[in-house]
C-alpha atoms as a PDB file:
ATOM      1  CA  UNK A   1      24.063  55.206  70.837  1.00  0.00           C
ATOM      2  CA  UNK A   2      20.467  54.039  71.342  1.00  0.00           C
ATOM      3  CA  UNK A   3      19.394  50.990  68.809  1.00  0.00           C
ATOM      4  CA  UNK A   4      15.596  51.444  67.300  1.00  0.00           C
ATOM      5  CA  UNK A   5      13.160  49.392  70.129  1.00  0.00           C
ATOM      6  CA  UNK A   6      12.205  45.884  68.300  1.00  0.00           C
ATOM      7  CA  UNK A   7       8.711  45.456  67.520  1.00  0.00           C
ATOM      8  CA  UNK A   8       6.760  43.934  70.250  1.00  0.00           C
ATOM      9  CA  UNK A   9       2.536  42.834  69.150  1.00  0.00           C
ATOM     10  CA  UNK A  10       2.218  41.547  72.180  1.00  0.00           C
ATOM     11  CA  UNK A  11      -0.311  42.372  75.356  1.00  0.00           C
ATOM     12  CA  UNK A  12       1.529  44.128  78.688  1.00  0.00           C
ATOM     13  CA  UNK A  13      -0.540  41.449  80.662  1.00  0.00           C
ATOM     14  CA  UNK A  14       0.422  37.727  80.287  1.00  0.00           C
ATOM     15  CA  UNK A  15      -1.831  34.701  82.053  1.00  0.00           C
ATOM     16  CA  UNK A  16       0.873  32.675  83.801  1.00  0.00           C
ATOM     17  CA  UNK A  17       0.446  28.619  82.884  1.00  0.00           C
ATOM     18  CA  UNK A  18      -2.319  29.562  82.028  1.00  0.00           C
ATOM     19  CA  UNK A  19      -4.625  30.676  84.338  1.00  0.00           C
ATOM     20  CA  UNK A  20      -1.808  31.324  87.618  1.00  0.00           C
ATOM     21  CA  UNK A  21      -3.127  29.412  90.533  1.00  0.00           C
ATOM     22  CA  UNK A  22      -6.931  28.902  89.976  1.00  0.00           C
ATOM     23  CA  UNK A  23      -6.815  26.144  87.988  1.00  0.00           C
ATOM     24  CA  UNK A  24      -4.165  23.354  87.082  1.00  0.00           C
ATOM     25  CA  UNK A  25      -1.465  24.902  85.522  1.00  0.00           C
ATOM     26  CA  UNK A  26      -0.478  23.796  82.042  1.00  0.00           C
ATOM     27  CA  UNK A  27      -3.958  22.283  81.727  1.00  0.00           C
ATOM     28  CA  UNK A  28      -6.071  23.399  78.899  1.00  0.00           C
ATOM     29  CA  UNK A  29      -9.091  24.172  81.428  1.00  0.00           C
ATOM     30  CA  UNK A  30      -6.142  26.626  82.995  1.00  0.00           C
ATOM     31  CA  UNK A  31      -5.883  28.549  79.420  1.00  0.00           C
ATOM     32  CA  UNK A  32      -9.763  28.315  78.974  1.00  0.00           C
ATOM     33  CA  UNK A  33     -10.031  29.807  82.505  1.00  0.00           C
ATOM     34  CA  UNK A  34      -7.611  32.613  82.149  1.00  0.00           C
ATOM     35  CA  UNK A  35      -9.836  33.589  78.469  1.00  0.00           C
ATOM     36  CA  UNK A  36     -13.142  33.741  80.639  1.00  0.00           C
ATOM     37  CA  UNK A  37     -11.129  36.293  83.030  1.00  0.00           C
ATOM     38  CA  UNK A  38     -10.363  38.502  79.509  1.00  0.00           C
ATOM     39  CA  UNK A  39      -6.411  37.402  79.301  1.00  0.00           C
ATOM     40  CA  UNK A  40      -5.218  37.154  75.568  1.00  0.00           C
ATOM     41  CA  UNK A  41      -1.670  36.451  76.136  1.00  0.00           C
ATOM     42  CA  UNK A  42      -0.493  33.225  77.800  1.00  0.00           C
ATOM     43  CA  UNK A  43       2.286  31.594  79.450  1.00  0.00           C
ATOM     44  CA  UNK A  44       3.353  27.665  78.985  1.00  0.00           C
ATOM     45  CA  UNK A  45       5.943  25.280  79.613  1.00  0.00           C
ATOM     46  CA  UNK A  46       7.212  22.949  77.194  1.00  0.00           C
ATOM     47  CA  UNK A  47       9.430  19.933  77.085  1.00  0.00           C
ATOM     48  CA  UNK A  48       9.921  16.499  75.145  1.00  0.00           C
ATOM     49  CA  UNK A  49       8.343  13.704  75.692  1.00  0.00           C
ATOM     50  CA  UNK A  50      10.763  10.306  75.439  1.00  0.00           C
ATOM     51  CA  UNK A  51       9.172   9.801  71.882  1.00  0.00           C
ATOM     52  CA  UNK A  52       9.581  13.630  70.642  1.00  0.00           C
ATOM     53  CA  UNK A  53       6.293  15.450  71.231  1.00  0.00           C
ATOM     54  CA  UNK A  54       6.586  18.450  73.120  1.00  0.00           C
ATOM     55  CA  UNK A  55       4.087  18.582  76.277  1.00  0.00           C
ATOM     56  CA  UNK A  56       3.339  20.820  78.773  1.00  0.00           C
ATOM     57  CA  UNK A  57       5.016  20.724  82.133  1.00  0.00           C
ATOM     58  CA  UNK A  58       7.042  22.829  84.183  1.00  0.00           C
ATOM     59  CA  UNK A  59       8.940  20.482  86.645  1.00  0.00           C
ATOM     60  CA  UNK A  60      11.288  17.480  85.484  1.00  0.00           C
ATOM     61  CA  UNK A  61       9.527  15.652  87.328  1.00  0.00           C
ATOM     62  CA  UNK A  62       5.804  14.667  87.674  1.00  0.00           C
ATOM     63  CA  UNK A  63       4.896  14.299  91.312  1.00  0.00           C
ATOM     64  CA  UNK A  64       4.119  17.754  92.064  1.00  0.00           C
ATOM     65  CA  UNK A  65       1.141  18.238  89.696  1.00  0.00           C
ATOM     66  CA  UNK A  66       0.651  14.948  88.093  1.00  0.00           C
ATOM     67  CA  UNK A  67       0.202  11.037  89.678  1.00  0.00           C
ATOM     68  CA  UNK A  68       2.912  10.011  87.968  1.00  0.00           C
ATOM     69  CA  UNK A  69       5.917   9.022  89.389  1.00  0.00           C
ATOM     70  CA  UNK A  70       9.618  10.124  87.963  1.00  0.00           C
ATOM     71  CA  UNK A  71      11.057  12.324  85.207  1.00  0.00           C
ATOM     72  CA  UNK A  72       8.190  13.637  82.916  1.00  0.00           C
ATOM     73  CA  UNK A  73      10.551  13.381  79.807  1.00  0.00           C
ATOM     74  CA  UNK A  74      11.292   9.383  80.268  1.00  0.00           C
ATOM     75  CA  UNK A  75       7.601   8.760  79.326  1.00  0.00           C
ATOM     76  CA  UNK A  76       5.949   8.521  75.940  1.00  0.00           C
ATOM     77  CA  UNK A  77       3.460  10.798  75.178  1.00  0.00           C
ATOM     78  CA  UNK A  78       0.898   8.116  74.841  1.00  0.00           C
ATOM     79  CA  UNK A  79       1.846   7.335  78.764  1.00  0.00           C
ATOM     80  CA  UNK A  80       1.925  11.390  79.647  1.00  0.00           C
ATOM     81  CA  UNK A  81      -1.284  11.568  78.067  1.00  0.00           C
ATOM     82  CA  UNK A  82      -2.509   9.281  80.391  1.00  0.00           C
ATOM     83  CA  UNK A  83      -1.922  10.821  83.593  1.00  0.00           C
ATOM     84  CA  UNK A  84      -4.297  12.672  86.002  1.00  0.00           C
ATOM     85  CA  UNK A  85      -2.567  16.128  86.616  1.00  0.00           C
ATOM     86  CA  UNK A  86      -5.541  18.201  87.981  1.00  0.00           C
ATOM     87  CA  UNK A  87      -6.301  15.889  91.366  1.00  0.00           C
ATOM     88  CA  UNK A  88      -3.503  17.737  92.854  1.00  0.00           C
ATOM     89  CA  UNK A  89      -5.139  20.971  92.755  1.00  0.00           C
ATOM     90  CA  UNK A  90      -8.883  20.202  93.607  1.00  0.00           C
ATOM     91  CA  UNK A  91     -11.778  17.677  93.023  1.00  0.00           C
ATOM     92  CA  UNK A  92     -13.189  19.979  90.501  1.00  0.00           C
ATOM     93  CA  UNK A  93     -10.365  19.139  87.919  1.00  0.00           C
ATOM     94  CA  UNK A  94      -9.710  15.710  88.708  1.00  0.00           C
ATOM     95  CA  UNK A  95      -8.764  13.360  85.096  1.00  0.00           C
ATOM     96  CA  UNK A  96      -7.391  16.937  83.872  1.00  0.00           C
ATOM     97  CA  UNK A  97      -4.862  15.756  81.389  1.00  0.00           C
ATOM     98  CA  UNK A  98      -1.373  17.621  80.066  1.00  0.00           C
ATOM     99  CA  UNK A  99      -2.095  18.738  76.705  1.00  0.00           C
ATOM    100  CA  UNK A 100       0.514  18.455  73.556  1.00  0.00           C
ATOM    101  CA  UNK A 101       2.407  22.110  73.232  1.00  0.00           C
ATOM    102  CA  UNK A 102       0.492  21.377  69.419  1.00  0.00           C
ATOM    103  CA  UNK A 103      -3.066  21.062  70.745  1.00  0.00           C
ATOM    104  CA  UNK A 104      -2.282  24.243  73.015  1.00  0.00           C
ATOM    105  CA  UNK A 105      -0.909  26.380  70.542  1.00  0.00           C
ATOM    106  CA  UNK A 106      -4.242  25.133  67.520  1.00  0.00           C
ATOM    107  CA  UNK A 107      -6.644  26.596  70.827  1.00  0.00           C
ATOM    108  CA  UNK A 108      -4.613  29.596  70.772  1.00  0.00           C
ATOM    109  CA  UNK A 109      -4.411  30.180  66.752  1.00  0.00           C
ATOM    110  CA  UNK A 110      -8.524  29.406  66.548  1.00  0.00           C
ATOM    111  CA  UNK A 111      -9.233  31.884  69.248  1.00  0.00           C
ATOM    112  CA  UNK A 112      -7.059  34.762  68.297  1.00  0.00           C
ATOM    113  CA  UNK A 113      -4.984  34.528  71.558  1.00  0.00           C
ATOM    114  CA  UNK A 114      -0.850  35.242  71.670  1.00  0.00           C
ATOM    115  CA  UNK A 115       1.266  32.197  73.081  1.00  0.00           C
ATOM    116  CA  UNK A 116       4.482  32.558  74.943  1.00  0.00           C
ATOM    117  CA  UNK A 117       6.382  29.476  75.219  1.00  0.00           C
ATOM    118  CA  UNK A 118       8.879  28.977  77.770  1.00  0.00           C
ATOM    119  CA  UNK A 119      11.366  26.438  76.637  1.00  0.00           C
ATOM    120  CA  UNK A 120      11.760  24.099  79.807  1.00  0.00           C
ATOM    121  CA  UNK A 121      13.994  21.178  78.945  1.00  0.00           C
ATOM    122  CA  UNK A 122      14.685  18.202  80.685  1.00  0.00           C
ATOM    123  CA  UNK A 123      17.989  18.938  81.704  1.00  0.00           C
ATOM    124  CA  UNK A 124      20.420  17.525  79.021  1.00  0.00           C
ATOM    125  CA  UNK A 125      17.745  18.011  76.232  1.00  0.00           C
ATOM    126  CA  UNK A 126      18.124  21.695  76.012  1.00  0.00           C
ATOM    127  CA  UNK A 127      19.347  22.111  72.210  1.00  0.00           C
ATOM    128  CA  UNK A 128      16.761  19.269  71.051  1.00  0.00           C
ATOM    129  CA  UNK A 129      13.997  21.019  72.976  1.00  0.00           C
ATOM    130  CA  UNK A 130      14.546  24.004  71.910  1.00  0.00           C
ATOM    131  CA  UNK A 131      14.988  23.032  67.552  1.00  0.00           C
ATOM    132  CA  UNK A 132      11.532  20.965  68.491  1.00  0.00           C
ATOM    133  CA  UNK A 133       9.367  23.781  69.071  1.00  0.00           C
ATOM    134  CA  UNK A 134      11.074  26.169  66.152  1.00  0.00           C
ATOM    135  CA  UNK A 135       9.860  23.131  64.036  1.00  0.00           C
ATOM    136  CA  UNK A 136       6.555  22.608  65.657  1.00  0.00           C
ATOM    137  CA  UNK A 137       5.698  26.287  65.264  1.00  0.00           C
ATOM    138  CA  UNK A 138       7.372  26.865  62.137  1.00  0.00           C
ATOM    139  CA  UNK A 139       5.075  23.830  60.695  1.00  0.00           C
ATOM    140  CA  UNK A 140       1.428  25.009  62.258  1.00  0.00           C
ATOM    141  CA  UNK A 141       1.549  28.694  62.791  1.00  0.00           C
ATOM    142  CA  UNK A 142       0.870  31.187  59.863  1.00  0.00           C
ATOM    143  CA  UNK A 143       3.786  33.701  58.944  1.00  0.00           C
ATOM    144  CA  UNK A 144       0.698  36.007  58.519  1.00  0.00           C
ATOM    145  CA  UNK A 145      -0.457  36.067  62.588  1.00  0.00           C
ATOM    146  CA  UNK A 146       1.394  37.471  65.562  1.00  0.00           C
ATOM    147  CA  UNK A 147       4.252  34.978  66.236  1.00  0.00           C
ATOM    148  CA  UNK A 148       4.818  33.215  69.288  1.00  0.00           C
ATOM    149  CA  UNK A 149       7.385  34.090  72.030  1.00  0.00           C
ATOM    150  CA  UNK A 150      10.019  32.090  72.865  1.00  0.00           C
ATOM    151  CA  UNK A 151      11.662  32.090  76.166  1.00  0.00           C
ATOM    152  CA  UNK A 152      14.197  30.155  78.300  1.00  0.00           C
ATOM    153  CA  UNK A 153      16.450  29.999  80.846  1.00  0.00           C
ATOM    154  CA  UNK A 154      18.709  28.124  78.633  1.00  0.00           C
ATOM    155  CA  UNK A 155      20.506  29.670  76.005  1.00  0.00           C
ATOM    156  CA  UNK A 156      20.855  26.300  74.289  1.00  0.00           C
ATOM    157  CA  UNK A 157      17.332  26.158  73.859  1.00  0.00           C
ATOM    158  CA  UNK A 158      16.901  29.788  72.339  1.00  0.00           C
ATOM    159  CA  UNK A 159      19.633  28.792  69.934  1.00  0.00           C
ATOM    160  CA  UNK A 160      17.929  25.859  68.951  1.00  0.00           C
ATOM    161  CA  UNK A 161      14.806  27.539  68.493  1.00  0.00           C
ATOM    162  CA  UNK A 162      16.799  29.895  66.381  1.00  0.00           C
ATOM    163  CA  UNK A 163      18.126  27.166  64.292  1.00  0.00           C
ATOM    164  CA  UNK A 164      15.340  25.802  63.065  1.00  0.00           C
ATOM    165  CA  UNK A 165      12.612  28.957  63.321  1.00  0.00           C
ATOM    166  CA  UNK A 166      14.529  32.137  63.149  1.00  0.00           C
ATOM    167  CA  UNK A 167      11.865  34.380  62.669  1.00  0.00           C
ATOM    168  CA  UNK A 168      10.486  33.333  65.905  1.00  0.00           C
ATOM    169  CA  UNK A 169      10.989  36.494  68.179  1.00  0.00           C
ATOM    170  CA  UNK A 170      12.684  35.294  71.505  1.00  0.00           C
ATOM    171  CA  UNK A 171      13.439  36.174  75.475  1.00  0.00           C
ATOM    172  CA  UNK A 172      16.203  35.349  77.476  1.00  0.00           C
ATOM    173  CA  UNK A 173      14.916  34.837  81.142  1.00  0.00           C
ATOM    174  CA  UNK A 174      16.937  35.226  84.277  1.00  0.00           C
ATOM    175  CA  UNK A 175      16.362  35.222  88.002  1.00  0.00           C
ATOM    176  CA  UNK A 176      19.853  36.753  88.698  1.00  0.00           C
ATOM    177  CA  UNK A 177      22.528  38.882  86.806  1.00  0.00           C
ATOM    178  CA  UNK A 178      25.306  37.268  86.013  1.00  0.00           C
ATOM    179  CA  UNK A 179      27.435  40.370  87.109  1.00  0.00           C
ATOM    180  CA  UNK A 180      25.221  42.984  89.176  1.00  0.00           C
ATOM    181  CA  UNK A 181      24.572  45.082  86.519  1.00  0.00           C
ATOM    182  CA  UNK A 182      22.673  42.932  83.880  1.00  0.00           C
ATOM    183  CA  UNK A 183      25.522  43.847  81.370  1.00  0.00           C
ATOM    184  CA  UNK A 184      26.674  40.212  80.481  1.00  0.00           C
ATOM    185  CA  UNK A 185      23.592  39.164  80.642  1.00  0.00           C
ATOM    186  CA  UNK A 186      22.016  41.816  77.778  1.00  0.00           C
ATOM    187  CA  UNK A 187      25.193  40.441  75.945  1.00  0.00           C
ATOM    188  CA  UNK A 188      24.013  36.620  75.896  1.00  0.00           C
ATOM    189  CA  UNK A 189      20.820  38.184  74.727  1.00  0.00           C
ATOM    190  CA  UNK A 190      22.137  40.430  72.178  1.00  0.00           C
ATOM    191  CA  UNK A 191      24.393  37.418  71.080  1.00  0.00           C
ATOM    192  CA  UNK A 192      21.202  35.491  70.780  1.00  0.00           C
ATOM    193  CA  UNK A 193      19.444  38.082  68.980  1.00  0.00           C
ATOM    194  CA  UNK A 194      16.624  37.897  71.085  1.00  0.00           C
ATOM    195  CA  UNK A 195      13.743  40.976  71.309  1.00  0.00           C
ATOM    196  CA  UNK A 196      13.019  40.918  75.100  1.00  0.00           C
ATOM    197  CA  UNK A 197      15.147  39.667  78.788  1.00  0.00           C
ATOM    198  CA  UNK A 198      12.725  38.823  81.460  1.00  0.00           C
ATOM    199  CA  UNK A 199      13.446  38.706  84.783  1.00  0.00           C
ATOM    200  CA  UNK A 200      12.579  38.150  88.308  1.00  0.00           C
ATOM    201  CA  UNK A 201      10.481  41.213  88.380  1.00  0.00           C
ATOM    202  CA  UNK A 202      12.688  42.330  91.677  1.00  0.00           C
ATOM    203  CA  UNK A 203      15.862  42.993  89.547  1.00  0.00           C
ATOM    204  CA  UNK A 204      14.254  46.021  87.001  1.00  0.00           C
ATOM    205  CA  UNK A 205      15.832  49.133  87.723  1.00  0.00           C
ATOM    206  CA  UNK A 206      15.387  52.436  86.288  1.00  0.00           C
ATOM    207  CA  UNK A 207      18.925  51.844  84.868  1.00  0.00           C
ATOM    208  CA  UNK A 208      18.436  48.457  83.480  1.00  0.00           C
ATOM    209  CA  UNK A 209      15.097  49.160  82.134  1.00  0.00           C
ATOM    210  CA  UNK A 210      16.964  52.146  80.236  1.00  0.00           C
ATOM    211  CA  UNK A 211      19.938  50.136  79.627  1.00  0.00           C
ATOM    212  CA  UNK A 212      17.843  47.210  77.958  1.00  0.00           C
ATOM    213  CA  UNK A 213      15.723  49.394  75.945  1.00  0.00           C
ATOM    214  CA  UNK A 214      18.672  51.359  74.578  1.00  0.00           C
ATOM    215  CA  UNK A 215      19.990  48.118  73.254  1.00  0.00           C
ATOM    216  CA  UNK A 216      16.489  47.561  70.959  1.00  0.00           C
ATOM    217  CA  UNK A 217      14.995  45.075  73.427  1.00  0.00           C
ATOM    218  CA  UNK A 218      11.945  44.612  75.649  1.00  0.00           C
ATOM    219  CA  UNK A 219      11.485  44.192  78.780  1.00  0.00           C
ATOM    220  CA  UNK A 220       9.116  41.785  80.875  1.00  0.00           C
ATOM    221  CA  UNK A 221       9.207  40.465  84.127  1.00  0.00           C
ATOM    222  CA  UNK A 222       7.635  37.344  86.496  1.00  0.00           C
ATOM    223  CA  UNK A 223       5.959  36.483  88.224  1.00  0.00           C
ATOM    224  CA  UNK A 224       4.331  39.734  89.750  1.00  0.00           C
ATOM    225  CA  UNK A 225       1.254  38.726  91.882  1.00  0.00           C
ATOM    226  CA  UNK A 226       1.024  42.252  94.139  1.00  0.00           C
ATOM    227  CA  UNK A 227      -0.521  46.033  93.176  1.00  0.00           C
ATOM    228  CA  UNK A 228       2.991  47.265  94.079  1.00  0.00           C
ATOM    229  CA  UNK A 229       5.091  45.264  92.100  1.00  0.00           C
ATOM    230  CA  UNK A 230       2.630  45.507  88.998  1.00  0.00           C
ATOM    231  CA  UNK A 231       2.855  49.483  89.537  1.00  0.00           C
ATOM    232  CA  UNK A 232       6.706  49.798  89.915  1.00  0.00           C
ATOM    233  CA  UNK A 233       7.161  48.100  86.746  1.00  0.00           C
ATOM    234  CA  UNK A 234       4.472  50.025  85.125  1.00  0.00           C
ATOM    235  CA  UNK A 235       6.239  53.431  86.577  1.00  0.00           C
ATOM    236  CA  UNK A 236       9.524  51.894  84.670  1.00  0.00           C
ATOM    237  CA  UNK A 237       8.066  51.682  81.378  1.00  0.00           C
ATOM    238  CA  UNK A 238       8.391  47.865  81.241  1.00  0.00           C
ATOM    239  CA  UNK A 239       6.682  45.925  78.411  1.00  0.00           C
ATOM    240  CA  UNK A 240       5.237  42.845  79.865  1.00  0.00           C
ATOM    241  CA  UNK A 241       4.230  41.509  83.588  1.00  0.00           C
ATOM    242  CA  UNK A 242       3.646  37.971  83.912  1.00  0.00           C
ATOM    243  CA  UNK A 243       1.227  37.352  86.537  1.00  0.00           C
ATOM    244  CA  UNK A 244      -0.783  34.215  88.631  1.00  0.00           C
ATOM    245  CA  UNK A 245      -3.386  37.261  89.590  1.00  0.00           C
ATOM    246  CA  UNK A 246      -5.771  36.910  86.486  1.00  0.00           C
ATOM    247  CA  UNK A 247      -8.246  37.357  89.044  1.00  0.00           C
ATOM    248  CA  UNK A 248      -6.583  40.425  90.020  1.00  0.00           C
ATOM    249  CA  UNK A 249      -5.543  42.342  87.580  1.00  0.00           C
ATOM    250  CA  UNK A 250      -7.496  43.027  84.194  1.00  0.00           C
ATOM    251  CA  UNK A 251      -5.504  42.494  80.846  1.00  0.00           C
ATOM    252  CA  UNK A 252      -7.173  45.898  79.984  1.00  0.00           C
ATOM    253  CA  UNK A 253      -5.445  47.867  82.785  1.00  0.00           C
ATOM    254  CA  UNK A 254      -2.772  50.712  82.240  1.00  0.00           C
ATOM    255  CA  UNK A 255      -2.331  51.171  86.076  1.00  0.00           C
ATOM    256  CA  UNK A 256      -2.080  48.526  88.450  1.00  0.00           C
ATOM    257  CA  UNK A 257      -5.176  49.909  90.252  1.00  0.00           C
ATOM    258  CA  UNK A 258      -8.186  50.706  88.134  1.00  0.00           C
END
């Protein structure tokens, strides 16, 4: 028996961190960049901050893209906020500072852009992360726009979300089935009531893309940076591609090759 697909507003084409590699990701010049290239749907990271505002940052810790020294989620925000975390990626965006998941998501609501927010806890603050961006976005988003999308690797942190903004559609990502065939995995999603699973781009089949969609849910995948893999997943009839390439592929393309 084949369950009705859930409803899915959002763009095939989705700017990862913002802008992929071009510019320092989870930076607000990254999301401003990946706009000027035409992208209207957009990839973050989010996590807490030691006095509970939710920044953006994808590792724990802060010395790959930040001069800071330690776990991101130890600081305050007024310390985070503080930090230079565009040095490491070229002169040009030295000072660059990590924007509040708040100040990311007002750029996106006054611009008429779609936000996907990836759920990236410091590890044992999955639950707490997760209820602190169902608040955030219950609080500043209108009920009348596109939601945002939640995603995670962390169950706990889609159930928080759930707890506290339930209308919130969300995504349960993976970069490996739990069993080879993606069936206990579409269960935890199910379970979680969440629209959309998306994976390491490698793992879509023809049979798991069917499998998934026969369930009601979407299908996405990251992070897909070659013509090939864009077009495979195109040829499968998957819903989104999350991609570094903004530079590469236009958010107006049906093909991977125009």
């Amino acid at each position: 028996m084949t369950t009705a697909l859930k409803p899915w507003p959002y763009p095939r084409w989705v700017a990862h961190r913002g802008a992929g590699k071009l510019a320092p990701e989870n930076t607000l010049s990254a999301f401003r960049l990946g706009a000027q290239h035409g992208y209207r749907f957009f990839e973050c990271d989010a996590k807490l901050s030691s006095d509970g505002v939710l920044f953006l940052m994808h590792d724990a810790t802060l010395e790959r893209t930040t001069n800071g020294h330690g776990v991101g989620g130890a600081l305050t925000m007024g310390q985070i906020a503080q930090l230079d975390a565009g040095s490491w990626h070229s002169r040009a965006y030295a000072g660059e500072a990590l924007p509040t998941l708040e100040a990311l998501a007002r750029w996106c609501l006054a611009n008429h852009l779609h936000l996907n927010v990836e759920i990236k806890p410091t590890p044992g603050q999955e639950l707490e992360t997760g209820r602190a961006c169902g608040t955030l976005m219950q609080r500043i988003w209108p009920h009348s726009d596109v939601p945002p999308l939640f995603t995670s690797f962390k169950p706990e942190s889609l159930q928080g979300a759930r707890e506290t903004a339930p209308h919130i559609p969300r995504g349960l990502l993976l970069d490996k089935l739990a069993d080879g065939t993606g069936d206990a995995d579409l269960q935890v999603a199910l379970d979680m009531d969440c629209h959309a699973m998306v994976l390491h781009h490698a793992l879509w089949t023809p049979e798991l893309v069917a499998k998934v969609h026969g369930a009601g849910l979407r299908c996405s995948s990251y992070t897909v940076n070659d013509e090939w893999a864009a077009q495979r997943l195109i040829d499968l009839g998957t819903d989104g591609i999350i991609t570094d390439r903004v530079d590469l592929f236009s958010p107006a393309q049906t093909s991977a090759t125009l």
